[in-house]
N, C-alpha and C. Protein backbone atom coordinates (compact mmCIF):
# COMPACT_ATOMS: atom_id res chain seq x y z
N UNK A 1 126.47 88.74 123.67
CA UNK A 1 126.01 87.54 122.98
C UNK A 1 124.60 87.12 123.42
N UNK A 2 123.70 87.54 124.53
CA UNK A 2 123.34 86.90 125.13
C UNK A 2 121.97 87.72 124.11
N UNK A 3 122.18 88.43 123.54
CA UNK A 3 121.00 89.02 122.48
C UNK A 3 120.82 88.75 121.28
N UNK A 4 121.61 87.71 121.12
CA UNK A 4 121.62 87.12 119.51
C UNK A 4 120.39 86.08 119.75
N UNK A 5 119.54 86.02 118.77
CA UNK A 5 118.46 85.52 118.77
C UNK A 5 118.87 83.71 118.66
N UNK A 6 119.06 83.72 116.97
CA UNK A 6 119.94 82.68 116.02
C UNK A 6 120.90 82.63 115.99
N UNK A 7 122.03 81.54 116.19
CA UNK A 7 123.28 81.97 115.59
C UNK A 7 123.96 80.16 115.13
N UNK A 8 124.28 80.19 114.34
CA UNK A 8 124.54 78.71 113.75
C UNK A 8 123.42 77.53 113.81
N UNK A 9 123.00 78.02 113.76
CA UNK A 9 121.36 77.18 114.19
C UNK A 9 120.71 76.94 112.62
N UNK A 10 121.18 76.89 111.29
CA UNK A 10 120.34 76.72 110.45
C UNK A 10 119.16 76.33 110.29
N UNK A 11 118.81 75.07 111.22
CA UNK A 11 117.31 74.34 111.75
C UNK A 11 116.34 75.75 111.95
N UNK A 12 116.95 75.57 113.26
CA UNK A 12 115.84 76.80 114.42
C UNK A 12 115.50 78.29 112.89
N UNK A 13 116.73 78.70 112.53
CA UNK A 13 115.89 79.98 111.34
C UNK A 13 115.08 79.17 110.52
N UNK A 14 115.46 78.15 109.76
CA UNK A 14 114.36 77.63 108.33
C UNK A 14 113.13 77.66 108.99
N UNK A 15 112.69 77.42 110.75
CA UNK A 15 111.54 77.46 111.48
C UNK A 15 111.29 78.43 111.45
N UNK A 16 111.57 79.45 112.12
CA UNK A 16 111.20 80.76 112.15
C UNK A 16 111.01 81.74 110.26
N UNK A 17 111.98 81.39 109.45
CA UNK A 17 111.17 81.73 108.23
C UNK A 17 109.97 81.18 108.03
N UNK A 18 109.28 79.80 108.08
CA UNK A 18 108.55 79.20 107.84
C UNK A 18 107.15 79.94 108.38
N UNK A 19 107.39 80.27 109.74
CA UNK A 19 106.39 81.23 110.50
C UNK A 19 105.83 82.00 109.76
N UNK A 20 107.13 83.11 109.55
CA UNK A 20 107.48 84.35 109.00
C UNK A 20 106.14 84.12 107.61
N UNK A 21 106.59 82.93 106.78
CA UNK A 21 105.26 83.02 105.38
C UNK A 21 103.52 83.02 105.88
N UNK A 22 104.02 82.38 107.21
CA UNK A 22 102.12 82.54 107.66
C UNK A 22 101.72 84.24 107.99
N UNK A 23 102.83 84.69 108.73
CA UNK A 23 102.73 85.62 109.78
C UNK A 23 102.59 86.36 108.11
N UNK A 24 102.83 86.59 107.41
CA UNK A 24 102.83 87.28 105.79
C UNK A 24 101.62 87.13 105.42
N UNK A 25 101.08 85.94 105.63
CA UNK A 25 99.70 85.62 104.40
C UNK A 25 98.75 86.30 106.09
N UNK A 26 98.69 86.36 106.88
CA UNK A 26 97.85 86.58 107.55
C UNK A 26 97.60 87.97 107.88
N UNK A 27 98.46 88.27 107.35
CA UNK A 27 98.68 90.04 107.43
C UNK A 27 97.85 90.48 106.20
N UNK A 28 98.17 89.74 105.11
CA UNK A 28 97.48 90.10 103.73
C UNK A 28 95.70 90.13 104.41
N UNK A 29 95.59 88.85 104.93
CA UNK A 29 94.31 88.34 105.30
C UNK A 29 93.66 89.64 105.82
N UNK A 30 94.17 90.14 106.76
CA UNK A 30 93.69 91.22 107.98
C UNK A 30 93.68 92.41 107.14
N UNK A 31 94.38 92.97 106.32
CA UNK A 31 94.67 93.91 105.83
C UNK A 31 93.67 93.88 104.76
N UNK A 32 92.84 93.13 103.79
CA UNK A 32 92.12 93.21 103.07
C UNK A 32 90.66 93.49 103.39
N UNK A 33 90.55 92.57 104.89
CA UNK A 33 89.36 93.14 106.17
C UNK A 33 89.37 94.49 106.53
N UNK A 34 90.52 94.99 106.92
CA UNK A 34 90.43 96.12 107.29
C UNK A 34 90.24 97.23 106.05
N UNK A 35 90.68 96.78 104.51
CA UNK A 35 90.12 97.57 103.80
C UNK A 35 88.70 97.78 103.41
N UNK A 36 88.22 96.39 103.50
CA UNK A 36 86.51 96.35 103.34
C UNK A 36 85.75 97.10 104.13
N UNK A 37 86.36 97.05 105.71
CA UNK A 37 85.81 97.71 107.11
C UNK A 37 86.03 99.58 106.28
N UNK A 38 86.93 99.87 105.73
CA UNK A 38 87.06 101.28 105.49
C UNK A 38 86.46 101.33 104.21
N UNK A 39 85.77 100.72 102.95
CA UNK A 39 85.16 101.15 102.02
C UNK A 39 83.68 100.90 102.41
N UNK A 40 82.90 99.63 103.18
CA UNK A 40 81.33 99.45 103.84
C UNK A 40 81.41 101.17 104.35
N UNK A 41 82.11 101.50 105.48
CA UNK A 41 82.25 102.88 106.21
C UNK A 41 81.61 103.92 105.28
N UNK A 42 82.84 104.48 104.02
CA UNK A 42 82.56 105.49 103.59
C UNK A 42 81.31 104.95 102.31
N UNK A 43 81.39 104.17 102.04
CA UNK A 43 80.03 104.07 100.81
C UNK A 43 78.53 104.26 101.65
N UNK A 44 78.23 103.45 102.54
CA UNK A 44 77.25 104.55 103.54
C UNK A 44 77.35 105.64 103.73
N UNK A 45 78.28 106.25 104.03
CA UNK A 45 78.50 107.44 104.78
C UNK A 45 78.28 108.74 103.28
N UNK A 46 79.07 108.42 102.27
CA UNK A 46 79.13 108.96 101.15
C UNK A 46 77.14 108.85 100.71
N UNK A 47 76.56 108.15 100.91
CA UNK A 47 75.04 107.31 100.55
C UNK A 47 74.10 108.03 101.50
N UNK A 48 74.71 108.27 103.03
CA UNK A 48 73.68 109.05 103.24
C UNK A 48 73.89 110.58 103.43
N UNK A 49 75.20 110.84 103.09
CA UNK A 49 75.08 112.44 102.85
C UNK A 49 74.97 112.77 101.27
N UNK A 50 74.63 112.00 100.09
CA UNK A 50 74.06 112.10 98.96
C UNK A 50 75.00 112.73 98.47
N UNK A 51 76.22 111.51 98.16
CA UNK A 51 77.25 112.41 97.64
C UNK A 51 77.70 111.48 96.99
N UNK A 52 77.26 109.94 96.82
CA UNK A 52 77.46 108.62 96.32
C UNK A 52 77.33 108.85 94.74
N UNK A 53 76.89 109.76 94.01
CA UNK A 53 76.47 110.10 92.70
C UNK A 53 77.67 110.91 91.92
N UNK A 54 77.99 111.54 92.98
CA UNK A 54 79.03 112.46 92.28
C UNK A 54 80.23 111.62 91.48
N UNK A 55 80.79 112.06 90.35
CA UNK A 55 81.78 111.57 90.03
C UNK A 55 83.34 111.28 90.77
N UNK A 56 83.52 112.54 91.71
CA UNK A 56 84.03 112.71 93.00
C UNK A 56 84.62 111.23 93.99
N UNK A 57 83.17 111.29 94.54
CA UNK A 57 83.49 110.60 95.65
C UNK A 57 83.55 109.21 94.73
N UNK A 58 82.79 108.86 93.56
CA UNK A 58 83.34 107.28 92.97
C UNK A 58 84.67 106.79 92.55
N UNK A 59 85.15 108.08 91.92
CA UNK A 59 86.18 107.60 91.32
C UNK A 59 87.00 107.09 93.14
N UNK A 60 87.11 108.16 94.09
CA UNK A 60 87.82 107.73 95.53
C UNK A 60 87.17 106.37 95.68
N UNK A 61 86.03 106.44 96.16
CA UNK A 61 85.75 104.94 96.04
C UNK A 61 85.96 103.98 95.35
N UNK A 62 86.48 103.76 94.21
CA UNK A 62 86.73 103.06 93.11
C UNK A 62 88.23 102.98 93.58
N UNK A 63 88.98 103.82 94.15
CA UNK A 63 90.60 103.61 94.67
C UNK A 63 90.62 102.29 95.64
N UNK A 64 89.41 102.58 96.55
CA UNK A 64 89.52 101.68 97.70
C UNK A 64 88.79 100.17 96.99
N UNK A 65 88.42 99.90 96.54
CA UNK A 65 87.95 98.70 95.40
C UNK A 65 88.73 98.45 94.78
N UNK A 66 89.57 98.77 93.96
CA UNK A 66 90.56 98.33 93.31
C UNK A 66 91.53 97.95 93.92
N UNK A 67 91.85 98.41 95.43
CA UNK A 67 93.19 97.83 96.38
C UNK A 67 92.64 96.61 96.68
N UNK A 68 91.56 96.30 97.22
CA UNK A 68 90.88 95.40 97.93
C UNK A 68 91.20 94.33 96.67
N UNK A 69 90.63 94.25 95.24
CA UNK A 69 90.54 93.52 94.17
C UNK A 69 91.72 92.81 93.52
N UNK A 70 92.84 93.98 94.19
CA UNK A 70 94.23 93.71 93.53
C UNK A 70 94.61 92.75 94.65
N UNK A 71 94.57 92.73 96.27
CA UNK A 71 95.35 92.11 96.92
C UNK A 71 94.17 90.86 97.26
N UNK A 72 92.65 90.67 96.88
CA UNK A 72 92.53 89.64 96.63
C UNK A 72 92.96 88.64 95.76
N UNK A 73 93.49 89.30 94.89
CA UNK A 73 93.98 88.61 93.75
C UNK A 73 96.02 87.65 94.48
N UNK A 74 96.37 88.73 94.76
CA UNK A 74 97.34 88.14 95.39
C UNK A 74 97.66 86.80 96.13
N UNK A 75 96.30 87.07 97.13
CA UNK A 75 96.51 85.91 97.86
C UNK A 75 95.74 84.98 97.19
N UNK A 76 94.90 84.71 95.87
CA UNK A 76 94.71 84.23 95.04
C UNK A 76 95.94 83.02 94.35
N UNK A 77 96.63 84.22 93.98
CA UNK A 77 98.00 83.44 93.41
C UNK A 77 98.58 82.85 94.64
N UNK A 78 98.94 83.59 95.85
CA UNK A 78 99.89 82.73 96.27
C UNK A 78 99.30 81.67 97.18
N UNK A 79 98.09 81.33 96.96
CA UNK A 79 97.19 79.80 97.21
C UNK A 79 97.75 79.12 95.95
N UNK A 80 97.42 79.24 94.47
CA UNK A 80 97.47 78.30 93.83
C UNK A 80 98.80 78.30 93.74
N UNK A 81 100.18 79.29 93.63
CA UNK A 81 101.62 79.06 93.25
C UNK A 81 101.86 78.06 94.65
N UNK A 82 101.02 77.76 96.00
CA UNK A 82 101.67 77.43 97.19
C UNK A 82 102.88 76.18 97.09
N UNK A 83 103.33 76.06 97.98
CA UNK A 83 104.16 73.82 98.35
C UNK A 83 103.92 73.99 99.53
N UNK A 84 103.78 72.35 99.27
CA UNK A 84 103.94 71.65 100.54
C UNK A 84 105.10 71.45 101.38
N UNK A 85 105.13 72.20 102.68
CA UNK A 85 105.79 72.86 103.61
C UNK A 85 106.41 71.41 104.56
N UNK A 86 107.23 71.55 105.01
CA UNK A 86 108.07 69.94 105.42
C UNK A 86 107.42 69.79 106.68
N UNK A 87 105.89 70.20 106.89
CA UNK A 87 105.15 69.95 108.23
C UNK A 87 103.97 68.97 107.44
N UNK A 88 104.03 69.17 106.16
CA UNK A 88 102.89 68.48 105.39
C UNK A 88 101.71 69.70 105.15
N UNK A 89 101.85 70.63 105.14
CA UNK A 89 100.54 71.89 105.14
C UNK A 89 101.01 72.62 103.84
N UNK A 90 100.27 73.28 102.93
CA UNK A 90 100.24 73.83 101.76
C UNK A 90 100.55 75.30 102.36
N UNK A 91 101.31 75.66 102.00
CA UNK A 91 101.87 77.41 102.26
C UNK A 91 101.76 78.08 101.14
N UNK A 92 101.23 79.42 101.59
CA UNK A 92 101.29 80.41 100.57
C UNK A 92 102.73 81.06 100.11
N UNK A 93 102.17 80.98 98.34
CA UNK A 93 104.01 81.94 97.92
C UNK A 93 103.76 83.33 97.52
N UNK A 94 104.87 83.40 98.36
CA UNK A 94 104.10 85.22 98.55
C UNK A 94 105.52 85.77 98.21
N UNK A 95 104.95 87.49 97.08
CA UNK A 95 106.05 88.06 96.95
C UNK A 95 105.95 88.96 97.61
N UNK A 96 107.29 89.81 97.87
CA UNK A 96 107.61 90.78 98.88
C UNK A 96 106.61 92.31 97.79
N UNK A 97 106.26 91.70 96.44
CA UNK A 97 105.64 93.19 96.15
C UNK A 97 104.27 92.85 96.56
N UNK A 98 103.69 91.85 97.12
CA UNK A 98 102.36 91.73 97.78
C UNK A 98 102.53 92.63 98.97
N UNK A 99 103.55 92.45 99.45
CA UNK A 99 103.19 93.47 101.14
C UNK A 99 103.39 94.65 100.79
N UNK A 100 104.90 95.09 99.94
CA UNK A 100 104.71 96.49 99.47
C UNK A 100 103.29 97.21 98.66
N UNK A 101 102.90 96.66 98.16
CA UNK A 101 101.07 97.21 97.72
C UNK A 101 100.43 97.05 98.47
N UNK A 102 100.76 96.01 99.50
CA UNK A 102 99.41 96.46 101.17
C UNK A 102 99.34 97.36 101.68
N UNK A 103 100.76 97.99 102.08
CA UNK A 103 101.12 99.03 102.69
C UNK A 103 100.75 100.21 101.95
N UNK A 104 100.80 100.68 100.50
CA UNK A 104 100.31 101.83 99.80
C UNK A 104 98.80 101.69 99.61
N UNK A 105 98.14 100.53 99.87
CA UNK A 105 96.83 100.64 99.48
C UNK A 105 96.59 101.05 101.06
N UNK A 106 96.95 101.09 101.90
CA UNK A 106 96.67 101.14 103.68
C UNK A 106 96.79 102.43 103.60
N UNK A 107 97.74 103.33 102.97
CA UNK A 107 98.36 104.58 103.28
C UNK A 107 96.94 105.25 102.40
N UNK A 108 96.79 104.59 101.18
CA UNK A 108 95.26 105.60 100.34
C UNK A 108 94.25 105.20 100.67
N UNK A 109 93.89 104.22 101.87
CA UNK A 109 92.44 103.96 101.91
C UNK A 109 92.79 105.20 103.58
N UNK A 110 93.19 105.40 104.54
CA UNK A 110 93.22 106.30 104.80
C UNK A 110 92.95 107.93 104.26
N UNK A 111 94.10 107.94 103.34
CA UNK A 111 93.82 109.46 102.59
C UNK A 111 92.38 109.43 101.81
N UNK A 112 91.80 108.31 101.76
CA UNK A 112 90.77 108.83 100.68
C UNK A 112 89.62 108.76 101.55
N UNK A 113 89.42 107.70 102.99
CA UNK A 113 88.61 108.14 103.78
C UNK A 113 88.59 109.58 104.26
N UNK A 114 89.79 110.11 104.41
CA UNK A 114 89.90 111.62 104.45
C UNK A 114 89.45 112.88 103.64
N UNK A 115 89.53 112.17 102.19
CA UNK A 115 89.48 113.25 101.12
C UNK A 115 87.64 112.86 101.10
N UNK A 116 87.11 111.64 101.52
CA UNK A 116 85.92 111.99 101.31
C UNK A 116 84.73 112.28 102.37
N UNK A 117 85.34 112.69 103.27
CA UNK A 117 84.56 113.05 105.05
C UNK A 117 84.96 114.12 105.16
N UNK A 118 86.16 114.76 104.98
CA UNK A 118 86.55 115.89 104.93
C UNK A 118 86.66 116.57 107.03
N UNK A 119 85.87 117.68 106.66
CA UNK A 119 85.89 118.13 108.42
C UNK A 119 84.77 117.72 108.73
N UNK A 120 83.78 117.05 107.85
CA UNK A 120 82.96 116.36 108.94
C UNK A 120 83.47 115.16 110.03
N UNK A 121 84.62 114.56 110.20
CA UNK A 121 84.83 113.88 111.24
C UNK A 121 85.25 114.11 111.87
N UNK A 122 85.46 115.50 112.06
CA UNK A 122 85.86 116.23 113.20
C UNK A 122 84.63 117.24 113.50
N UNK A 123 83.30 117.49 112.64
CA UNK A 123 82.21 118.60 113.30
C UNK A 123 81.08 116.82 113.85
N UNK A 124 81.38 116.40 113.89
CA UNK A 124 79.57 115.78 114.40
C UNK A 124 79.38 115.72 116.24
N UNK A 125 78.57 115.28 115.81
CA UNK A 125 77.70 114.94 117.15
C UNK A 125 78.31 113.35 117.52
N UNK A 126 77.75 113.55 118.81
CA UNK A 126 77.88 112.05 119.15
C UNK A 126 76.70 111.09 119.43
N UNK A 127 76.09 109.89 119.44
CA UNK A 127 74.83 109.10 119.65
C UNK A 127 74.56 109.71 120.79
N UNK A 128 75.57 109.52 122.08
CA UNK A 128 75.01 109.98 123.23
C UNK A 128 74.39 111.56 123.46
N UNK A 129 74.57 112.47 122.63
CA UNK A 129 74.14 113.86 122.36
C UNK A 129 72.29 113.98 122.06
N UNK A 130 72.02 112.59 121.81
CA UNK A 130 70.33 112.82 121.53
C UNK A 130 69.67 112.60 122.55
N UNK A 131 69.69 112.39 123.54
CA UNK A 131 69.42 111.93 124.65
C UNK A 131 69.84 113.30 125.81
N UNK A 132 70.29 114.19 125.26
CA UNK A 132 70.05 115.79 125.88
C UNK A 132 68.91 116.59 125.58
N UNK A 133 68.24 116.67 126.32
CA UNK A 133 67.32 117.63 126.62
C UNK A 133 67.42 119.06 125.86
N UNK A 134 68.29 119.55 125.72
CA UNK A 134 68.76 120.69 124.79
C UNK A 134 69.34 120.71 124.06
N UNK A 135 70.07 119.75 123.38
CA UNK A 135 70.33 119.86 121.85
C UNK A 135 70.68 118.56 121.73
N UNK A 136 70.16 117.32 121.87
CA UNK A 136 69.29 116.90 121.47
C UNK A 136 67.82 116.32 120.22
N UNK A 137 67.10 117.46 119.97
CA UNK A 137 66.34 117.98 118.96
C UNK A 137 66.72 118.10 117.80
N UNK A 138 68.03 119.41 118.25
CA UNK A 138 69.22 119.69 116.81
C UNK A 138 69.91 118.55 116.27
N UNK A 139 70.54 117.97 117.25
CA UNK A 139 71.30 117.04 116.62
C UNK A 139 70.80 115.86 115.85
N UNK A 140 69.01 115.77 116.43
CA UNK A 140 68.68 115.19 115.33
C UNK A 140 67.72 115.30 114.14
N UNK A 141 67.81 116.91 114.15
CA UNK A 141 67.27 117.57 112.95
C UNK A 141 68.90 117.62 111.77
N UNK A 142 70.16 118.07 112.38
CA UNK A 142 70.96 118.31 111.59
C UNK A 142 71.48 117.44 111.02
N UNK A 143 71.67 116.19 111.79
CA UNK A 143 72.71 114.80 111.61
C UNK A 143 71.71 113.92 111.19
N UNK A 144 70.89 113.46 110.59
CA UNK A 144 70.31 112.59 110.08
C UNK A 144 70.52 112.33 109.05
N UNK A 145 70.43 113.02 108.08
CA UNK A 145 70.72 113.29 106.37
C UNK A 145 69.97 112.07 105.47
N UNK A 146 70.69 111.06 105.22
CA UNK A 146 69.57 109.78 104.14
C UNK A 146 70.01 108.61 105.25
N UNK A 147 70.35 108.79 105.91
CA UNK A 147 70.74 107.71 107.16
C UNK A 147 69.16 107.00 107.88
N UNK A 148 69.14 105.67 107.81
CA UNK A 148 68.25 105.16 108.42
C UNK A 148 67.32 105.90 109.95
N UNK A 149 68.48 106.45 110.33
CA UNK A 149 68.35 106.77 111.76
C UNK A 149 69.67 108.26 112.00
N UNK A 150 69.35 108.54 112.75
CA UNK A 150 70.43 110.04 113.21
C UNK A 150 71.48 108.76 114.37
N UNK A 151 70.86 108.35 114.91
CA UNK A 151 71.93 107.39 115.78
C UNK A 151 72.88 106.57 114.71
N UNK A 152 72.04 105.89 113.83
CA UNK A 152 72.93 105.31 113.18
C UNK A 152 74.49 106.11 112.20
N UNK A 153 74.13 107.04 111.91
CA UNK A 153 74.90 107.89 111.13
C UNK A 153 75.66 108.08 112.13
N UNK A 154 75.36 108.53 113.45
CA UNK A 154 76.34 109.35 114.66
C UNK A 154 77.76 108.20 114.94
N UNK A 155 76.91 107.01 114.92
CA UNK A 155 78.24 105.98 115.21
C UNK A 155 78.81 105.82 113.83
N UNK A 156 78.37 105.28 112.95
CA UNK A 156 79.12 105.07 111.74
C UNK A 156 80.33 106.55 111.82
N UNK A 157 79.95 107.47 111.74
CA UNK A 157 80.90 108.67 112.03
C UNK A 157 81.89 108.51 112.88
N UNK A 158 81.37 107.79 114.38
CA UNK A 158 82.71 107.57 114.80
C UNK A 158 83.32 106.94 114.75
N UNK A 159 82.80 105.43 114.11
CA UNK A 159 84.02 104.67 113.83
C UNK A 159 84.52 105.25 112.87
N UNK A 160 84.16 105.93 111.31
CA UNK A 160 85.29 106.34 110.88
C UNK A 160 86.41 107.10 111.30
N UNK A 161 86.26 108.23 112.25
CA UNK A 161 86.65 108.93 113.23
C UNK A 161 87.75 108.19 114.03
N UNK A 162 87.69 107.18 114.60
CA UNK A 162 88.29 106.21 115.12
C UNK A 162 88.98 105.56 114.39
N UNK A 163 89.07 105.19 112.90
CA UNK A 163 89.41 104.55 111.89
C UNK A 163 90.76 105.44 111.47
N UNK A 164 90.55 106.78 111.73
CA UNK A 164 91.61 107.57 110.33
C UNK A 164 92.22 108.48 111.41
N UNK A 165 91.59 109.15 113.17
CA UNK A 165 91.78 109.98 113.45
C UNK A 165 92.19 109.96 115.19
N UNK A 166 91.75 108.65 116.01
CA UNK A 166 92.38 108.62 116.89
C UNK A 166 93.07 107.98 117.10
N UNK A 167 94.01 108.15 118.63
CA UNK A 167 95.66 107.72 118.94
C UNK A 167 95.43 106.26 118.02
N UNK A 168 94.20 104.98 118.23
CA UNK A 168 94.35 104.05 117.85
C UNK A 168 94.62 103.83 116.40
N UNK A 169 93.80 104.74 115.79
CA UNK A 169 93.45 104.38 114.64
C UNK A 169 95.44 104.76 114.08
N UNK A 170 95.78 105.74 114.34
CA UNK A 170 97.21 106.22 113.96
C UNK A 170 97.94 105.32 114.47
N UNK A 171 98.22 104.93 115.39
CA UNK A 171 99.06 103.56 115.85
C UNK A 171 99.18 102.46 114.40
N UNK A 172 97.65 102.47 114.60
CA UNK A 172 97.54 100.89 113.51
C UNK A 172 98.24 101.30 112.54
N UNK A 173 97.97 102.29 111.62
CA UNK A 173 97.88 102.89 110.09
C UNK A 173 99.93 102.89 110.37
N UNK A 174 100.38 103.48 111.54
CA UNK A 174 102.13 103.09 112.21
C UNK A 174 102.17 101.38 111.51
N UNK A 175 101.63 100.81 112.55
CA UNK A 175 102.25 99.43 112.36
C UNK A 175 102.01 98.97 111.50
N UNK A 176 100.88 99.22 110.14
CA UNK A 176 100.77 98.83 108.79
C UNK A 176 102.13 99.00 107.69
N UNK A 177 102.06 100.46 108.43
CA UNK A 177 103.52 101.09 107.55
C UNK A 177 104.56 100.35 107.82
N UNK A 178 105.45 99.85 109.11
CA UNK A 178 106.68 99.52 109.42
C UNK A 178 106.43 98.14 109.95
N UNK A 179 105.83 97.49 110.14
CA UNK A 179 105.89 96.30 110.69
C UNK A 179 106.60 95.29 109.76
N UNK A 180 106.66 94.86 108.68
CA UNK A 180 107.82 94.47 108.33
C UNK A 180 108.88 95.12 107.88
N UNK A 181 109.38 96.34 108.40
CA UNK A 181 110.48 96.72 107.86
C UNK A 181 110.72 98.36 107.16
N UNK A 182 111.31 98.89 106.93
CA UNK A 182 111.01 100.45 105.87
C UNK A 182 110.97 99.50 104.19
N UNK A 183 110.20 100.44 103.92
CA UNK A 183 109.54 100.03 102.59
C UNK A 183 110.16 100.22 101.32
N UNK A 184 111.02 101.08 101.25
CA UNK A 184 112.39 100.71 100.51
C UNK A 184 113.07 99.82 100.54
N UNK A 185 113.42 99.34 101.62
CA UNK A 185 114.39 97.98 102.04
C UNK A 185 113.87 96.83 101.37
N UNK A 186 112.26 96.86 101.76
CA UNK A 186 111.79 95.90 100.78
C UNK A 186 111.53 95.67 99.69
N UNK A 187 111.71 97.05 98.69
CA UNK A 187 111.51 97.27 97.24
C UNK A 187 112.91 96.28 97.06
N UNK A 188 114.49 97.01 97.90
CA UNK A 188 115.73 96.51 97.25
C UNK A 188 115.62 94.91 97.26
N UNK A 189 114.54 94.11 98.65
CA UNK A 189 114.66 92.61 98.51
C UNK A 189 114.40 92.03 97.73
N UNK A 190 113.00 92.80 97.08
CA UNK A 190 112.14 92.37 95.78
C UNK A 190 113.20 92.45 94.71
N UNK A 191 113.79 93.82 94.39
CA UNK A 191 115.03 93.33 93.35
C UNK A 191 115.56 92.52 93.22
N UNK A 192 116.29 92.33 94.77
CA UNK A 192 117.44 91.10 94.64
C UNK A 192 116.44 89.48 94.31
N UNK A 193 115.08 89.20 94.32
CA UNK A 193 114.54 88.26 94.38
C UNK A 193 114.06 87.83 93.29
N UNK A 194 114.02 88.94 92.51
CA UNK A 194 112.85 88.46 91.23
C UNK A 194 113.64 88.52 90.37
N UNK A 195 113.84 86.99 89.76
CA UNK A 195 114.93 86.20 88.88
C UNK A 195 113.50 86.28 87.24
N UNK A 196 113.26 86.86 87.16
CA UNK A 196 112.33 86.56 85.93
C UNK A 196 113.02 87.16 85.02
N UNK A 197 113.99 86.27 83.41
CA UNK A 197 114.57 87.23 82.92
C UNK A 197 113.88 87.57 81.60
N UNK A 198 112.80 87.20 81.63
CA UNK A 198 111.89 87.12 80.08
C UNK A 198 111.58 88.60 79.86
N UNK A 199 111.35 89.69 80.68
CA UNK A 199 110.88 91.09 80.38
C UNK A 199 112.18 91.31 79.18
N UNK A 200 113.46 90.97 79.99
CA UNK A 200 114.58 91.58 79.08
C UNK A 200 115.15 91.11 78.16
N UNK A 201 114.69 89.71 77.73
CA UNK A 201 114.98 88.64 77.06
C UNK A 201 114.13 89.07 75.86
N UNK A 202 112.57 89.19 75.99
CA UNK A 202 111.79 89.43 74.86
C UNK A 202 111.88 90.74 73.94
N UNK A 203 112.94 91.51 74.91
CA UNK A 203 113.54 93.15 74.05
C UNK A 203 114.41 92.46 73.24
N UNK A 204 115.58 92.25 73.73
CA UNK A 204 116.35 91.84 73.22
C UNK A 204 116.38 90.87 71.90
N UNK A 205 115.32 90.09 71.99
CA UNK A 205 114.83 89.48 70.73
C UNK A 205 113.62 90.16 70.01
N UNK A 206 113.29 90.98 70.62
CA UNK A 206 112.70 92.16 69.19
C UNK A 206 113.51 92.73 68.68
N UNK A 207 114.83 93.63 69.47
CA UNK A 207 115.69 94.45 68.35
C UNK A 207 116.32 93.55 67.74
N UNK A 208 116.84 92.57 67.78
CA UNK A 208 117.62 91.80 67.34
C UNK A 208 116.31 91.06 65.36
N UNK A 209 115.49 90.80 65.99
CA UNK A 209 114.43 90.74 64.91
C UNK A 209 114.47 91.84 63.84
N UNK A 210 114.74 92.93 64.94
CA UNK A 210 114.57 94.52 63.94
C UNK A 210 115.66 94.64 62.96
N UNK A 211 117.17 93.74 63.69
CA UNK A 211 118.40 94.04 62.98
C UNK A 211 117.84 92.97 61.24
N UNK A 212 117.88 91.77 62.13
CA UNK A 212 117.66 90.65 60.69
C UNK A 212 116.57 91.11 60.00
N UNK A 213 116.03 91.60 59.83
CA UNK A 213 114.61 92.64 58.55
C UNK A 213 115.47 92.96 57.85
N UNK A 214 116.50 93.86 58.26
CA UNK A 214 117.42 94.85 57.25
C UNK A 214 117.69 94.46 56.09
């Protein structure tokens, strides 16, 4: 017993749900940052290896813009759908298919930072490499490309690098995925939640329209 969190406590949970809607909208919050942080990344990066033109890398880029556009929009709505919360503060109403589209736009702004760096974030140089006496020179004859600077390109590289490819960056892209839950579970909540019966209501009164024509 002594691991039961809640238990007859109706009070103490309605608190802890109440959390639960911030700890939601603030996730949206972070998660839309962190998509911007991964499209600024590759639209430079794509800009100074002169690859920003291709039809290619836009349409990918255009993936990571459209997640960003869609889940601004979200927390859009669930500002204006909000109520006033029994603390007196305006809360966001948030549906469970807002986090399920965070999580798939998290999973493709990864893959598409991938699909458009390719093995370059695993061949470069590093900033500290120009500052060698022997290659050095190379690294900043090879790594420069339309980049302001060869330093500047070298880091932008590794934060993407850091972004899609080390222990950290995989951790995060982990806790994006599961932190509230497996993502099925939450498709079935969204079922059980979304009382809207007009999709099936407005069939139903077209065929029914279709019958009385006859």
């Amino acid at each position: 017993m002594e691991r039961v969190f809640v238990y007859k406590n109706p009070q103490l949970l309605a608190g802890i749900m109440y959390i639960h809607t911030w700890a939601q909208y603030s996730t949206m919050l972070r998660l839309i940052t962190k998509l911007e942080g991964f499209l600024g990344i590759a639209q430079l990066l794509t800009q100074y290896g002169g690859r920003n033109k291709t039809a290619a890398a836009q349409i990918q880029l255009s993936s990571l813009m459209q997640d960003i556009e869609i889940l601004r929009s979200c927390i859009q709505v669930a500002e204006a759908k909000g109520y006033l919360s029994p603390a007196g503060t305006w809360a966001p109403l948030l549906s469970a298919a807002y986090r399920v589209h965070s999580i798939e736009a998290s999973d493709r702004a990864e893959r598409t930072m991938e699909g458009l760096l390719t093995s370059t974030l695993m061949l470069s140089a590093g900033a500290s490499d120009l500052t060698d006496a022997q290659i050095g020179p190379l690294v900043e004859r090879y790594f420069r490309g339309g980049a302001p600077s060869t330093q500047a390109h070298l880091r932008l590289m590794a934060i993407a690098a850091d972004m899609v490819m080390s222990p950290f960056g995989k951790r995060s892209q982990l806790y994006e995925r599961l932190q509230s839950g497996e993502v099925d579970r939450m498709r079935q909540r969204l079922y059980g939640q979304y009382q809207d019966p007009a999709p099936a209501q407005r069939m139903l009164q077209f065929i029914k329209r279709m019958d009385d024509d006859r």
